[in-house]
Protein backbone atom coordinates (compact mmCIF):
# COMPACT_ATOMS: atom_id res chain seq x y z
CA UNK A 1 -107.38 -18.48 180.77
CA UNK A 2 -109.60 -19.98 183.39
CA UNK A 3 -108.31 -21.54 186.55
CA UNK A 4 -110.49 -24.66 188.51
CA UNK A 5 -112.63 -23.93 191.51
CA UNK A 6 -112.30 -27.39 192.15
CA UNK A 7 -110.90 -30.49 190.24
CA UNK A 8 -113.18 -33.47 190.00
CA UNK A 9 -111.79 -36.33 191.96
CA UNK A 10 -110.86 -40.08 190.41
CA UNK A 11 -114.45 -40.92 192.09
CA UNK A 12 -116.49 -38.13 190.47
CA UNK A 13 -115.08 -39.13 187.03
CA UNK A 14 -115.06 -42.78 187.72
CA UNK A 15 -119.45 -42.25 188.58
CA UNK A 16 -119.99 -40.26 185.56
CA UNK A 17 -117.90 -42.26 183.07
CA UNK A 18 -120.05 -45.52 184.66
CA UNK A 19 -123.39 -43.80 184.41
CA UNK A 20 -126.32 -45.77 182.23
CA UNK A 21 -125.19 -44.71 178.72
CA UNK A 22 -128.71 -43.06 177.77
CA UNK A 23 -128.60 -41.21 180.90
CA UNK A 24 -124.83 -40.33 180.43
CA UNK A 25 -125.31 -39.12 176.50
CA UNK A 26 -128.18 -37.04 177.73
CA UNK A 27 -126.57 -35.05 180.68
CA UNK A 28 -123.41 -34.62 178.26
CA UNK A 29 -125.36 -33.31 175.44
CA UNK A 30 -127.35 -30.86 177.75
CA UNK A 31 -123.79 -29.28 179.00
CA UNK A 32 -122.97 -28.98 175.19
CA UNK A 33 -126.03 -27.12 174.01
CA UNK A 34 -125.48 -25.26 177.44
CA UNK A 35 -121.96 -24.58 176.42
CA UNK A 36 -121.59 -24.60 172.75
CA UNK A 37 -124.06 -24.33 169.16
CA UNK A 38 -124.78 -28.15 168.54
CA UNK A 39 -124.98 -27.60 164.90
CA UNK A 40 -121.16 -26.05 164.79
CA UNK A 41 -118.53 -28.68 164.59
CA UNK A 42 -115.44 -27.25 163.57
CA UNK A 43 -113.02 -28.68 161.15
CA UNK A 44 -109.71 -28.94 161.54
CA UNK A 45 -106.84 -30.21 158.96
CA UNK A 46 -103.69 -32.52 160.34
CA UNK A 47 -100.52 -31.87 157.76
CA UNK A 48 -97.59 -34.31 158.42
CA UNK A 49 -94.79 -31.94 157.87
CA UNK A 50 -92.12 -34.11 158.80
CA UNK A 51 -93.08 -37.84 158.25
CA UNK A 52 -91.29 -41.08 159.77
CA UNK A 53 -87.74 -41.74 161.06
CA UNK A 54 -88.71 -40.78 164.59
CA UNK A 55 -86.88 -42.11 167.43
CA UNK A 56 -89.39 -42.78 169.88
CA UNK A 57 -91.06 -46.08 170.39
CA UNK A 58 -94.92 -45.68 170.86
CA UNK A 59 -96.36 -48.83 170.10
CA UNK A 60 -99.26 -47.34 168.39
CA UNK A 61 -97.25 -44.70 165.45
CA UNK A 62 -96.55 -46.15 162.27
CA UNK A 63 -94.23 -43.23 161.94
CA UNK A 64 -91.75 -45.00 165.11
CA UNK A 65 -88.37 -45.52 163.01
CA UNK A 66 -88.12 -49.37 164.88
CA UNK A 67 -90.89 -50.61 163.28
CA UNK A 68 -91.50 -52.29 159.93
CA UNK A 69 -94.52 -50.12 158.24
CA UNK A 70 -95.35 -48.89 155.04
CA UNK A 71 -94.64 -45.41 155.95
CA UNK A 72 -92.01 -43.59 154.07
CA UNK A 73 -89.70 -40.89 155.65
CA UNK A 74 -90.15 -37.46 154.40
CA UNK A 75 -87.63 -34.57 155.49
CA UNK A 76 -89.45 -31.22 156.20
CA UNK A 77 -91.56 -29.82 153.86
CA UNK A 78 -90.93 -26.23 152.57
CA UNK A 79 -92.90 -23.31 154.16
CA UNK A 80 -94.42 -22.48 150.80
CA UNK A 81 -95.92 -26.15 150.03
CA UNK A 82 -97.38 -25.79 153.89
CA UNK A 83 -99.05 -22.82 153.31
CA UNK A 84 -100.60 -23.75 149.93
CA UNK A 85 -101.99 -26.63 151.97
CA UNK A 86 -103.55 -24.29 154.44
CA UNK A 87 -104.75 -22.29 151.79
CA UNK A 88 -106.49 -25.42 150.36
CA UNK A 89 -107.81 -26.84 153.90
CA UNK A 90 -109.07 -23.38 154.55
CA UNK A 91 -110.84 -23.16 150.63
CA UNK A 92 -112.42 -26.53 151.85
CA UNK A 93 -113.82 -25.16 154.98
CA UNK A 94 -111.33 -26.15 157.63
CA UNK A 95 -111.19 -23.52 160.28
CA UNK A 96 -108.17 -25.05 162.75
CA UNK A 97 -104.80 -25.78 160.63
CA UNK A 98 -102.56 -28.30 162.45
CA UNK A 99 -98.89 -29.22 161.54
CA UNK A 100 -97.30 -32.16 162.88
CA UNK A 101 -93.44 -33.83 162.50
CA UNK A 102 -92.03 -36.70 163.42
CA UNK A 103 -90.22 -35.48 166.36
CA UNK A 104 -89.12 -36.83 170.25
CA UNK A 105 -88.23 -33.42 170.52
CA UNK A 106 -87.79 -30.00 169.40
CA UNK A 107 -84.43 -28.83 168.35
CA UNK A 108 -83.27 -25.28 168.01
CA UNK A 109 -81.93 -24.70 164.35
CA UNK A 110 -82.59 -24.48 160.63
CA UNK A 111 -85.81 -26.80 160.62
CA UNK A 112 -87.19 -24.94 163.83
CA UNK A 113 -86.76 -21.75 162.27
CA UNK A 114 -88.88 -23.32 159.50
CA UNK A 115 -91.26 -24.22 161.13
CA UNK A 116 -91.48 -20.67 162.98
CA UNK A 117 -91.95 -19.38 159.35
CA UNK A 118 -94.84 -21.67 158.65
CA UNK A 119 -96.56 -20.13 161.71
CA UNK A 120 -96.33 -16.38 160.53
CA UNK A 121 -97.00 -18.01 156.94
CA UNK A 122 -100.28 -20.15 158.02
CA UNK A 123 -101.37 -17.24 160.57
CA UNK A 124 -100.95 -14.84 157.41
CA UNK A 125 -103.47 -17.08 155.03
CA UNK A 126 -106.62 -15.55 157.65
CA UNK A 127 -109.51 -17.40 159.40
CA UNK A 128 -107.29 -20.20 160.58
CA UNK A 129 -106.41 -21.34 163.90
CA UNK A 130 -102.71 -22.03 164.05
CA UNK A 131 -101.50 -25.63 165.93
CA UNK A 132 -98.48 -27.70 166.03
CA UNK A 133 -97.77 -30.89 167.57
CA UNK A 134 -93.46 -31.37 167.56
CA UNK A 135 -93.06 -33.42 170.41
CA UNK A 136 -91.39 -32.31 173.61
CA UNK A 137 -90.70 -28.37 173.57
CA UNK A 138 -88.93 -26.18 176.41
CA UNK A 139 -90.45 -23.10 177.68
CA UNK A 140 -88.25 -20.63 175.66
CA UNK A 141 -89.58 -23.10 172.17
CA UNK A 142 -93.00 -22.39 173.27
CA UNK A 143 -92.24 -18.99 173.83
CA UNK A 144 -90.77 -18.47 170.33
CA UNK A 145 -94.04 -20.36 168.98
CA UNK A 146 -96.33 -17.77 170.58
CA UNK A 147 -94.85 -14.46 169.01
CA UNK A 148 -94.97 -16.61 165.85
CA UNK A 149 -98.82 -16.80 166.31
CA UNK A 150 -99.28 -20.27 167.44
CA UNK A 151 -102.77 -20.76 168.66
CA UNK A 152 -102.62 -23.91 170.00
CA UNK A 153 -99.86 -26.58 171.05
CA UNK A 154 -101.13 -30.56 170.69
CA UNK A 155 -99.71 -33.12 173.45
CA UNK A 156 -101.78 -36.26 174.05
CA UNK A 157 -101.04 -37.74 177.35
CA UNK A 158 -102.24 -41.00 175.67
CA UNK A 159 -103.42 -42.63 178.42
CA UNK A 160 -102.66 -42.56 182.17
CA UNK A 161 -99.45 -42.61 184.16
CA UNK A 162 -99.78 -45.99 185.37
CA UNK A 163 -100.59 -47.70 182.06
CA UNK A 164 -98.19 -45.29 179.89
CA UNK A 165 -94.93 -47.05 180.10
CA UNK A 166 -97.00 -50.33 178.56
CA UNK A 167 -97.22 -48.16 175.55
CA UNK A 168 -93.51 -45.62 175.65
CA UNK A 169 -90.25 -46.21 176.98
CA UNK A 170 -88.42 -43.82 175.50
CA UNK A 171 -89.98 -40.95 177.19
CA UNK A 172 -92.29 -40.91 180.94
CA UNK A 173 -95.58 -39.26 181.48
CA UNK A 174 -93.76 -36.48 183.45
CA UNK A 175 -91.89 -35.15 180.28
CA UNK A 176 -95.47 -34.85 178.74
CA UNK A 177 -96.64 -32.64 181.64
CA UNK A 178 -93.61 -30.73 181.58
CA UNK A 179 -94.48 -29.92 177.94
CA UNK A 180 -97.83 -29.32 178.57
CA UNK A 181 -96.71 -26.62 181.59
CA UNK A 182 -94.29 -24.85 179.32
CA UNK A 183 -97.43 -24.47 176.55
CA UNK A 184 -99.50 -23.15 179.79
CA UNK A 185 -96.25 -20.39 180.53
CA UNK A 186 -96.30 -19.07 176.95
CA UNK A 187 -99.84 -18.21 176.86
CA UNK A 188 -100.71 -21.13 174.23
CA UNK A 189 -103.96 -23.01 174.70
CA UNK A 190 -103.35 -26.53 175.56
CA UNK A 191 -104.63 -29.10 173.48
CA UNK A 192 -104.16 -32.82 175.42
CA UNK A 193 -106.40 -36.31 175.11
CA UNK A 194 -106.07 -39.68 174.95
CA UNK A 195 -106.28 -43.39 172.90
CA UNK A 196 -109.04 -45.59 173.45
CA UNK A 197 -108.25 -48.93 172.59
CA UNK A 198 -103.91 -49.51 173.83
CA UNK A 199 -105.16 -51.96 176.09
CA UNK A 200 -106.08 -49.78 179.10
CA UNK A 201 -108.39 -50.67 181.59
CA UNK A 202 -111.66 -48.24 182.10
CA UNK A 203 -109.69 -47.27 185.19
CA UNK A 204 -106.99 -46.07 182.93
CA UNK A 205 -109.23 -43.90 180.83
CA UNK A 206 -110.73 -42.18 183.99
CA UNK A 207 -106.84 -41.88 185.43
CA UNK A 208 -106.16 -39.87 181.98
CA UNK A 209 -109.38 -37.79 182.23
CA UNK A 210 -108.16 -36.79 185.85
CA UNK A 211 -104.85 -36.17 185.41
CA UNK A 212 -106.44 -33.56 182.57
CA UNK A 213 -108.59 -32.43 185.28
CA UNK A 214 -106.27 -31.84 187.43
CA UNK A 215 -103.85 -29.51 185.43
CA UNK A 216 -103.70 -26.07 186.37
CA UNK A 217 -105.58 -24.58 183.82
CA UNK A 218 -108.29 -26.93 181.49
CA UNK A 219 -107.41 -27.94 178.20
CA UNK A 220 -108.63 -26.03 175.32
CA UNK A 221 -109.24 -29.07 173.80
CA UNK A 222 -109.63 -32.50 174.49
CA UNK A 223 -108.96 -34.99 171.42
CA UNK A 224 -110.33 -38.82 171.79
CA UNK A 225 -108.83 -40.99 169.15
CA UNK A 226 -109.66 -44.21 168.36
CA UNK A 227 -106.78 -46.72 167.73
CA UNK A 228 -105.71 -47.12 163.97
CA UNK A 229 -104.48 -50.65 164.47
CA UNK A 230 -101.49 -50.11 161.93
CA UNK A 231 -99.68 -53.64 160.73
CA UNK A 232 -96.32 -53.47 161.80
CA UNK A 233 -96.97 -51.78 165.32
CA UNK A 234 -96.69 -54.07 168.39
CA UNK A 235 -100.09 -53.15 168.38
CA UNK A 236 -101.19 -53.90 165.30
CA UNK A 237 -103.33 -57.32 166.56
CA UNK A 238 -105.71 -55.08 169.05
CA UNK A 239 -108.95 -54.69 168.10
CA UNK A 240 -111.28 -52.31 167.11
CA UNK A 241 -112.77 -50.20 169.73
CA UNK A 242 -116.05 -50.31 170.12
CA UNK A 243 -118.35 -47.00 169.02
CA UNK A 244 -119.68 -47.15 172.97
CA UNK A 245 -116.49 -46.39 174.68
CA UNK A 246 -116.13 -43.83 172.38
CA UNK A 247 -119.42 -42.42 173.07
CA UNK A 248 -118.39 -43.02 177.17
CA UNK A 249 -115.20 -41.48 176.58
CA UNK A 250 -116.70 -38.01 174.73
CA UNK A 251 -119.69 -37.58 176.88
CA UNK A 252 -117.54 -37.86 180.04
CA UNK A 253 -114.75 -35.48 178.19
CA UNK A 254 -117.75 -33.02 177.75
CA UNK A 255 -119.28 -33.19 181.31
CA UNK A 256 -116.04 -32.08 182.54
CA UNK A 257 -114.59 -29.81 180.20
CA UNK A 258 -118.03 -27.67 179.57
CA UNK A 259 -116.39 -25.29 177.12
CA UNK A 260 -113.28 -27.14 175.78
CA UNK A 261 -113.54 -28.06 172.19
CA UNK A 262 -114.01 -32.01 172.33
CA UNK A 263 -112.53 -33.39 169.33
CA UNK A 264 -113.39 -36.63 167.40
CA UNK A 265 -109.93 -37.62 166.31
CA UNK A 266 -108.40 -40.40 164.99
CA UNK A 267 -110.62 -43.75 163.99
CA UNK A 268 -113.50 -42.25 162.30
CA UNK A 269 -112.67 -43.88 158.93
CA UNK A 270 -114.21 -47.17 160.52
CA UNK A 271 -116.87 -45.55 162.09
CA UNK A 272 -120.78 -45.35 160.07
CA UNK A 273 -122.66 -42.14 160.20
CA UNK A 274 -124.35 -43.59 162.70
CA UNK A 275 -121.74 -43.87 165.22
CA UNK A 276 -119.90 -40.38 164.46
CA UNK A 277 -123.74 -38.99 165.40
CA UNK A 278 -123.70 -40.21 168.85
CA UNK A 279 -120.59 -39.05 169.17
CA UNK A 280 -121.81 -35.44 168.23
CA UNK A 281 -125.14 -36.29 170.42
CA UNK A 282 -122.23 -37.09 173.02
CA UNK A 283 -120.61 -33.77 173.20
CA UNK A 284 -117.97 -33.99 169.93
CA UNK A 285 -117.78 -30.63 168.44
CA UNK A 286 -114.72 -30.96 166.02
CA UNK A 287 -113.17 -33.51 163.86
CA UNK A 288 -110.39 -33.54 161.20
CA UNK A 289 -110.87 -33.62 157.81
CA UNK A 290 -109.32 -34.64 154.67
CA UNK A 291 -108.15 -37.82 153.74
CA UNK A 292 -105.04 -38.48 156.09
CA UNK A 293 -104.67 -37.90 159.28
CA UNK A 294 -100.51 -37.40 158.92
CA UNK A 295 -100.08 -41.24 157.72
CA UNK A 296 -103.64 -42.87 158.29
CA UNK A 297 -106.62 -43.17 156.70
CA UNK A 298 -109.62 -40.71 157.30
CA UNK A 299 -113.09 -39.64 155.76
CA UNK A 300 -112.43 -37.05 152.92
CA UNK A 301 -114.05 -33.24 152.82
CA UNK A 302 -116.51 -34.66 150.48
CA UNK A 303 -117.59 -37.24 152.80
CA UNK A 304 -117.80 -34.87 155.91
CA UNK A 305 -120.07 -32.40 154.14
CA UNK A 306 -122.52 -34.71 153.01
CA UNK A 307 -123.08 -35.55 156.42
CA UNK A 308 -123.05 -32.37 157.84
CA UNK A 309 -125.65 -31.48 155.25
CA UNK A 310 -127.80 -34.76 156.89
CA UNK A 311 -127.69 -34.13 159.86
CA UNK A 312 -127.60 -30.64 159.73
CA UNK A 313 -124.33 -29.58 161.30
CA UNK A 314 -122.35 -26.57 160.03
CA UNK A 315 -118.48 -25.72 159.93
CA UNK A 316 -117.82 -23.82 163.51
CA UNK A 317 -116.48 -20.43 162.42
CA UNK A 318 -112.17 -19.82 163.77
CA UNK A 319 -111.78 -17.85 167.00
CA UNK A 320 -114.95 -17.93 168.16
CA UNK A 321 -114.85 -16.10 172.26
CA UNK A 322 -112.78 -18.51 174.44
CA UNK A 323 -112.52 -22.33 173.23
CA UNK A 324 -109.78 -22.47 176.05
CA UNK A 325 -111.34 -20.84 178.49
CA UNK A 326 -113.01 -24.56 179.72
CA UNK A 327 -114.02 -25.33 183.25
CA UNK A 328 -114.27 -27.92 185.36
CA UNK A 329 -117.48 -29.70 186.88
């Protein structure tokens, strides 16, 4: 994996992120086409394998066992049903298979073994890159994980260290990047973003961006999710973000993560064509598809292919030469 020459400071970031939008859409989307194939936008699948009941309090997860939603609690699927469900996402064209649960942490046991068997069992289906987002893992977890044939490991930092504890209690920002380091030691790309839309300050956006810049190796991927206001959250009343800080937020993710997979993630069932194609003029060069995104809405495989077939935009083939081998402007 590639290591930084040098990390961008908060000032860099802070002068591209403020740049005249035209001018910042247009430098982004040269470092793309410099970087990447503009008409490849891989598509990845998000299965809930473990849904509700979870301890922690993040004011934005419908899925937090505190708050009153219309989510219902699901124990841990079988490895069988999981890997029909890759089979199917893979049928439909996805080419990045992601399983998620409802976890602060992992624990060693029964349902960690499982979920070590729906690895070796998703890895075995071919043409799918392999990711799991648990929570908070320890190095020998990750290490486990990795002769399973996980590809990738998904940690959002959220938002920055100085906003976070507006949004968690039950865990700090330094137990994220402890996570993230013990992905780094097991040889796992790193996939790490952010929320636009908690409440944070522009400031707090470029602090998140820096702190990604600054870890010792560059993500592999960088997801930007809009908030899903979800009723029942303590953020439920926040509204929606507007398509331009999206567009602000990708094109600076791109600028300085040249080869990292940028990935429009969560909030693009309220978003028009129009809006998702900036975002792909912007640098975006993966979404998920299907219609959930673990308990939220989301644009179906239908949907997604009719407007790749508009605007011309083609599934990006699995394992194509190093997605995590990004650098840093």
């Amino acid at each position: 994996m590639a290591t930084h020459d040098s990390v961008p400071t908060l000032e860099d970031i802070r002068e591209i992120y403020h740049s005249p939008l035209l001018d910042l859409i247009a430098r982004a989307g040269s470092v793309h086409r410099a970087n990447h194939d503009p008409s490849a936008v891989q598509v990845c699948v998000l299965l809930s394998v473990k849904t509700g009941g979870c301890p922690e309090d993040c004011s934005y997860c419908p899925q937090a066992a505190r708050y009153h939603t219309e989510v219902d609690s699901h124990a841990l699927m079988d490895v069988d049903s999981v890997i029909a469900a890759a089979q199917q996402a893979k049928d439909a064209g996805a080419t990045r298979f992601c399983m998620g649960a409802a976890w602060r942490n992992v624990k060693n046991g029964p349902q960690f073994d499982r979920v070590l068997d729906m690895i070796r069992g998703v890895k075995d289906v071919g043409g799918l890159e392999v990711c799991c987002t648990l929570g908070m893992i320890d190095d020998d977890q990750a290490a486990r994980m990795k002769d399973a044939g996980l590809d990738a490991y998904n940690h959002n930092l959220d938002t920055s260290e100085e906003f976070y504890g507006n949004i968690i209690t039950t865990r700090n920002y330094h137990d994220r990047l402890r996570t993230l380091q013990h992905v780094r030691d097991a040889g796992i790309s790193v996939c790490s973003g952010g929320i636009v839309g908690l409440g944070e300050t522009e400031d707090d956006r470029i602090g998140m961006l820096h702190t990604l810049a600054a870890l010792p190796e560059p993500p592999g991927s960088v997801p930007i999710n809009a908030l899903v206001a979800v009723p029942g959250t303590p953020l439920a009343d926040r509204p929606r973000v507007p398509i331009w800080d999206m567009v602000r937020m990708i094109a600076t993710a791109r600028i300085l993560f040249p080869k990292a997979m940028v990935r429009l993630s969560a909030g693009r069932v309220a978003m028009s064509e129009s809006d998702q194609a900036l975002c792909f003029l912007a640098g975006a060069n993966s979404i998920f598809a299907g219609e959930k995104l673990l308990t939220t809405s989301n644009p179906d495989f239908d949907q997604d292919q009719a407007m790749f077939e508009r605007f011309g935009l083609k599934p990006r083939p699995a394992y194509l030469p190093s997605p995590d081998a990004a650098l840093t402007a």
